[in-house]
N, C-alpha and C. Protein backbone atom coordinates (compact mmCIF):
# COMPACT_ATOMS: atom_id res chain seq x y z
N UNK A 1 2.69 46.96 37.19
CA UNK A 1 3.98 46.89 37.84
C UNK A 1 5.06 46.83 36.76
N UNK A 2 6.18 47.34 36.99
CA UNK A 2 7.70 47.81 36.37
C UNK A 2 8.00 46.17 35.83
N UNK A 3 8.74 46.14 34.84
CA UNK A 3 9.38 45.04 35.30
C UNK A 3 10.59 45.37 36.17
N UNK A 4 11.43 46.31 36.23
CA UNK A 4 12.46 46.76 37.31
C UNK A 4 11.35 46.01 38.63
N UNK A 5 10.45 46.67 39.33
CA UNK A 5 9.87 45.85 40.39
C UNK A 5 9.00 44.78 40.26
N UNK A 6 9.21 44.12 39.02
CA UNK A 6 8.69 42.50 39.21
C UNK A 6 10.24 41.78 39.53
N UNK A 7 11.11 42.57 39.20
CA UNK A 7 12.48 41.52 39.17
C UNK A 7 12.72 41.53 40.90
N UNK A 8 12.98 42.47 41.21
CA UNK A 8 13.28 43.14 42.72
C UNK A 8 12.64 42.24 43.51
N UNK A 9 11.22 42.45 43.35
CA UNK A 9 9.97 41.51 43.88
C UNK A 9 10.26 40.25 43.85
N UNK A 10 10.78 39.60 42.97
CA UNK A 10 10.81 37.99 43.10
C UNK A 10 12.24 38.05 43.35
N UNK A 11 13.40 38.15 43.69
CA UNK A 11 14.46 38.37 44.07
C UNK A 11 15.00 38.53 45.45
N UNK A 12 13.64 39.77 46.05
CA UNK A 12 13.56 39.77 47.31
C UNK A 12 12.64 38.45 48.43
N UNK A 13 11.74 38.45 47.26
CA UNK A 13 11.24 36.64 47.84
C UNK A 13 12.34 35.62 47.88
N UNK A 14 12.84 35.32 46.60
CA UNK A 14 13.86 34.55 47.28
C UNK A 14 15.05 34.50 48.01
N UNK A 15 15.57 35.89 48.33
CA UNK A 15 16.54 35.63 49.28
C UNK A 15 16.23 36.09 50.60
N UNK A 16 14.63 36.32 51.14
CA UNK A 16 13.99 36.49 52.27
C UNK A 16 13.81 34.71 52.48
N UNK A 17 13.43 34.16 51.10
CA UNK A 17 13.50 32.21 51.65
C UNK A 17 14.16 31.71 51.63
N UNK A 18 15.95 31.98 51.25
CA UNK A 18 16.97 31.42 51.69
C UNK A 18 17.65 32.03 53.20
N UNK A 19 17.22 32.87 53.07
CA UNK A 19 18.38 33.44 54.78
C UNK A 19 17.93 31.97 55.99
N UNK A 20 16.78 31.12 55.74
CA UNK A 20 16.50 29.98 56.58
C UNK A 20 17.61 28.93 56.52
N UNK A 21 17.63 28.72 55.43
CA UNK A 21 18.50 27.88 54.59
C UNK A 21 20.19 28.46 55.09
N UNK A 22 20.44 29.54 54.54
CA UNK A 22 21.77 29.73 55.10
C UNK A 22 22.00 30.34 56.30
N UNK A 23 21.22 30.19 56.95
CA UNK A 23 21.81 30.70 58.61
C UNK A 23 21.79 32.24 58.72
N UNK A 24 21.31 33.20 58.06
CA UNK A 24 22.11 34.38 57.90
C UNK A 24 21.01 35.43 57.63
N UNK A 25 20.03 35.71 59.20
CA UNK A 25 19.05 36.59 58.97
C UNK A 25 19.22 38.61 58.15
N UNK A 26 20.53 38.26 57.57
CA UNK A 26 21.16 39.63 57.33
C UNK A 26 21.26 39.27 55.74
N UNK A 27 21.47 38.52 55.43
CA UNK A 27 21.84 38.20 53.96
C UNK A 27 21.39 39.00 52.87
N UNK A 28 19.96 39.41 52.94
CA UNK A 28 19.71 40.25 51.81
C UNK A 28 20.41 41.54 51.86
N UNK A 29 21.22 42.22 52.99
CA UNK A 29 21.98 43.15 52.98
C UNK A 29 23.53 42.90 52.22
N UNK A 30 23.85 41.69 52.13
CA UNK A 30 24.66 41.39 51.45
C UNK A 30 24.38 41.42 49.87
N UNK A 31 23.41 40.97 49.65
CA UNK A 31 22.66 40.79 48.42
C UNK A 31 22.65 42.40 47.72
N UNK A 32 21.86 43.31 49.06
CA UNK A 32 21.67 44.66 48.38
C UNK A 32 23.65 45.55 48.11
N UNK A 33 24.82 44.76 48.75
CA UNK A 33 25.61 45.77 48.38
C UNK A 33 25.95 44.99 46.76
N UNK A 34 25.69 43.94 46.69
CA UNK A 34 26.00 43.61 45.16
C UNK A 34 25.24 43.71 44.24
N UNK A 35 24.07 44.26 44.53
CA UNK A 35 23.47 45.08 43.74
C UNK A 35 23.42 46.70 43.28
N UNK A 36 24.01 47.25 44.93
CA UNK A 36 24.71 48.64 45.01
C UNK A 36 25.69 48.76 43.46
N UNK A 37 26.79 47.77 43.62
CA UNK A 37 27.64 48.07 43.05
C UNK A 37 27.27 48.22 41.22
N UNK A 38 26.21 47.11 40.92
CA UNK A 38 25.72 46.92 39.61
C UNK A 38 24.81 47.86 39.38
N UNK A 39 23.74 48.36 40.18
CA UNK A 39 22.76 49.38 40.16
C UNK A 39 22.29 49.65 41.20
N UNK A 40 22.48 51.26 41.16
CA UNK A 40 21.81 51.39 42.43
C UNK A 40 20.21 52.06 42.24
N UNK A 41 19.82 51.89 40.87
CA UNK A 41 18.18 51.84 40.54
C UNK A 41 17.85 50.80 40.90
N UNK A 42 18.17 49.62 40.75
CA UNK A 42 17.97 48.20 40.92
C UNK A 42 18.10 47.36 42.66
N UNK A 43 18.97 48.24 42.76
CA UNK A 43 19.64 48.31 44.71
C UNK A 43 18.15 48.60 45.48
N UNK A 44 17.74 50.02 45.01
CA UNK A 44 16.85 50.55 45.63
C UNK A 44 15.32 49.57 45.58
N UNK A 45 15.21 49.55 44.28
CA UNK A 45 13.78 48.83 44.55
C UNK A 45 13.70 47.00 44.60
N UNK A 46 14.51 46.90 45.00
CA UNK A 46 15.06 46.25 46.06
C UNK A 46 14.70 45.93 47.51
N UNK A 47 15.94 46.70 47.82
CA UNK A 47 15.52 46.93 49.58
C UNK A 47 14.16 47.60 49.66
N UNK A 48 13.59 48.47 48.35
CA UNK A 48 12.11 48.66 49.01
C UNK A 48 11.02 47.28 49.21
N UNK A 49 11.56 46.32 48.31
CA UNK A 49 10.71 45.41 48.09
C UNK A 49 11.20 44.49 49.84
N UNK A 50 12.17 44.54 50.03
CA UNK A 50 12.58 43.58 51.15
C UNK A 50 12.16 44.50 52.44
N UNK A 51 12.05 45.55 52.52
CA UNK A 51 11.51 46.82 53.99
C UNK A 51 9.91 46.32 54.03
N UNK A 52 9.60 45.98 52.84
CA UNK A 52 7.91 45.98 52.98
C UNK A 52 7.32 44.83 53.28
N UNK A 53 8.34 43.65 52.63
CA UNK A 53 8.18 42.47 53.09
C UNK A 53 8.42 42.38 54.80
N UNK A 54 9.90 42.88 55.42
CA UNK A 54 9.74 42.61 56.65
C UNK A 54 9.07 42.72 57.12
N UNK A 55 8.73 44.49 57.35
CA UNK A 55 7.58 45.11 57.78
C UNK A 55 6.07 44.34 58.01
N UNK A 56 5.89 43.47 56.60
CA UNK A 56 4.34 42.62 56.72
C UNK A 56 4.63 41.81 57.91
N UNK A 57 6.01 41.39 57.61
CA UNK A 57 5.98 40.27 58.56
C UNK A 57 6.22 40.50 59.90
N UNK A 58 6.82 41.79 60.36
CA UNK A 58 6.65 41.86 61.84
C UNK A 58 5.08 42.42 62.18
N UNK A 59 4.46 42.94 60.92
CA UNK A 59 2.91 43.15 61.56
C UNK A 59 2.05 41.87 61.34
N UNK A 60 2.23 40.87 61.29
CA UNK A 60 1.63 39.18 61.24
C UNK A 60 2.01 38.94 62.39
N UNK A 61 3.04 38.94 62.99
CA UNK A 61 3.48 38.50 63.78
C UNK A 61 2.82 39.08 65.32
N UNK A 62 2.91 40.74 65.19
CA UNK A 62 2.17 41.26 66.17
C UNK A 62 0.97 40.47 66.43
N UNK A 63 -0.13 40.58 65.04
CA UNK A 63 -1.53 40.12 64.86
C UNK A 63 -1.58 38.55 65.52
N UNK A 64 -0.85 38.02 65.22
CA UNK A 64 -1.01 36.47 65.74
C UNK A 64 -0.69 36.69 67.17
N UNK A 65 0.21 37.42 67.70
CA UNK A 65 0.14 37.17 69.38
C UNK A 65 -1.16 38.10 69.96
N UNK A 66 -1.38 38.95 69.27
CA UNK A 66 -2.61 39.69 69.79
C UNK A 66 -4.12 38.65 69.62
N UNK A 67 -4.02 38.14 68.53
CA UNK A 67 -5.04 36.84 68.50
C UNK A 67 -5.00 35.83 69.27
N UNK A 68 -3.81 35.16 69.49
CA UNK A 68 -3.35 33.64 70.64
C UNK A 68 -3.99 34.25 71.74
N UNK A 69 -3.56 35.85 72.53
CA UNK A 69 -3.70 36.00 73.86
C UNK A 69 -5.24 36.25 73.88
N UNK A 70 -5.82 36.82 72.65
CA UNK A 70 -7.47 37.04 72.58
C UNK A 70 -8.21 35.36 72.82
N UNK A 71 -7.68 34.39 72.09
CA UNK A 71 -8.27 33.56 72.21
C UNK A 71 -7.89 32.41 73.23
N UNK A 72 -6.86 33.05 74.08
CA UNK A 72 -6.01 31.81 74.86
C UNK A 72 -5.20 30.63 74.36
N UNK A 73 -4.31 31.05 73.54
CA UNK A 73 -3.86 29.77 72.79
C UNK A 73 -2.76 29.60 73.33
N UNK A 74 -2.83 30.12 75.07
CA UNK A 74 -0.98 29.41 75.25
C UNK A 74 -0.15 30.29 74.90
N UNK A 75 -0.13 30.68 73.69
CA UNK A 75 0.91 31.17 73.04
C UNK A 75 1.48 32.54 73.33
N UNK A 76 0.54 33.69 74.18
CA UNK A 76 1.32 34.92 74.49
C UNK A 76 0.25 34.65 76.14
N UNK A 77 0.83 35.24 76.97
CA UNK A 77 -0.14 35.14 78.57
C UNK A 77 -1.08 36.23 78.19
N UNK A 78 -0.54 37.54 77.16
CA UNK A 78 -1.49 39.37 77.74
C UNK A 78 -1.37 39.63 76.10
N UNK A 79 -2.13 40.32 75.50
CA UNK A 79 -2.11 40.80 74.53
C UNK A 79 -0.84 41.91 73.97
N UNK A 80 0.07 41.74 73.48
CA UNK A 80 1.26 42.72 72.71
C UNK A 80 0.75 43.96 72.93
N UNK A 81 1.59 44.57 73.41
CA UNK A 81 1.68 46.04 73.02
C UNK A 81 1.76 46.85 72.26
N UNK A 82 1.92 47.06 70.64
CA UNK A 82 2.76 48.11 70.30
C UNK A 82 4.31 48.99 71.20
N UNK A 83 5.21 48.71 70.88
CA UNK A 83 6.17 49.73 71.75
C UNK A 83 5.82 51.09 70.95
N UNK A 84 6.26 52.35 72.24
CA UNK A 84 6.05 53.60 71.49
C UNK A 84 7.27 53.64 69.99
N UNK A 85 8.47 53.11 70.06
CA UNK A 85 9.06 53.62 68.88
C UNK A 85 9.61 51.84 68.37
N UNK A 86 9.42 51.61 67.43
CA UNK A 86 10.04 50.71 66.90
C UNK A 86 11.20 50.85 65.92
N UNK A 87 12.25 49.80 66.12
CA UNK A 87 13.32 49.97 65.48
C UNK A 87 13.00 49.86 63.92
N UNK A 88 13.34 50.75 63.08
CA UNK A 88 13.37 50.85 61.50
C UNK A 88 13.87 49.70 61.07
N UNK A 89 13.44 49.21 59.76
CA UNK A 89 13.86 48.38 58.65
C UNK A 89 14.77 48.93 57.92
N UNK A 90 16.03 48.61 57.28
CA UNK A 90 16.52 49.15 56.62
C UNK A 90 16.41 51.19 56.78
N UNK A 91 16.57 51.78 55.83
CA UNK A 91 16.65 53.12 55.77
C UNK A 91 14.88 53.71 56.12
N UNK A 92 13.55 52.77 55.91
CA UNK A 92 12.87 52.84 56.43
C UNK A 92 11.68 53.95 55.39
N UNK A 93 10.39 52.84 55.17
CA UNK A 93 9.44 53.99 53.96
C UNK A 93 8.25 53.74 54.68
């Protein structure tokens, strides 16, 4: 790995673990225009590092309600669907 995407990478970890902290599930978009402005090599692998992170995390998220309703945990009544189109992350890879 780059160091360009070791920096991105731990950068995008931490301001995916502050948006809790500051209220502000959008924040790393703030983050990426002040990085726009300084680099936009640096911008980019970036938001790639933060698209891939979401991404894991809305497919955990699927997996755990598809598991709760497999195993009855209360937690979903019917197993998740997949929708046919899901809304994109960012510009989307």
């Amino acid at each position: 790995m780059s160091a360009l995407q070791m920096m991105a990478d731990k950068l995008a970890d931490d301001v995916l673990a502050a948006e809790a902290e500051l209220g502000d599930d959008r924040f790393y978009e703030k983050v990426s225009e002040i990085l726009m402005a300084a680099s936009p090599t640096f911008q980019e692998a970036y938001m790639t590092s933060i698209r891939v992170r979401l991404a894991e995390r809305r497919g955990r998220e699927f997996l755990e309600r598809a598991l709760a309703a497999k195993r009855g945990g209360g937690v979903a009544p019917e197993a998740p669907e997949a929708p046919p189109e899901i809304e994109p992350i960012g510009s989307g890879h």
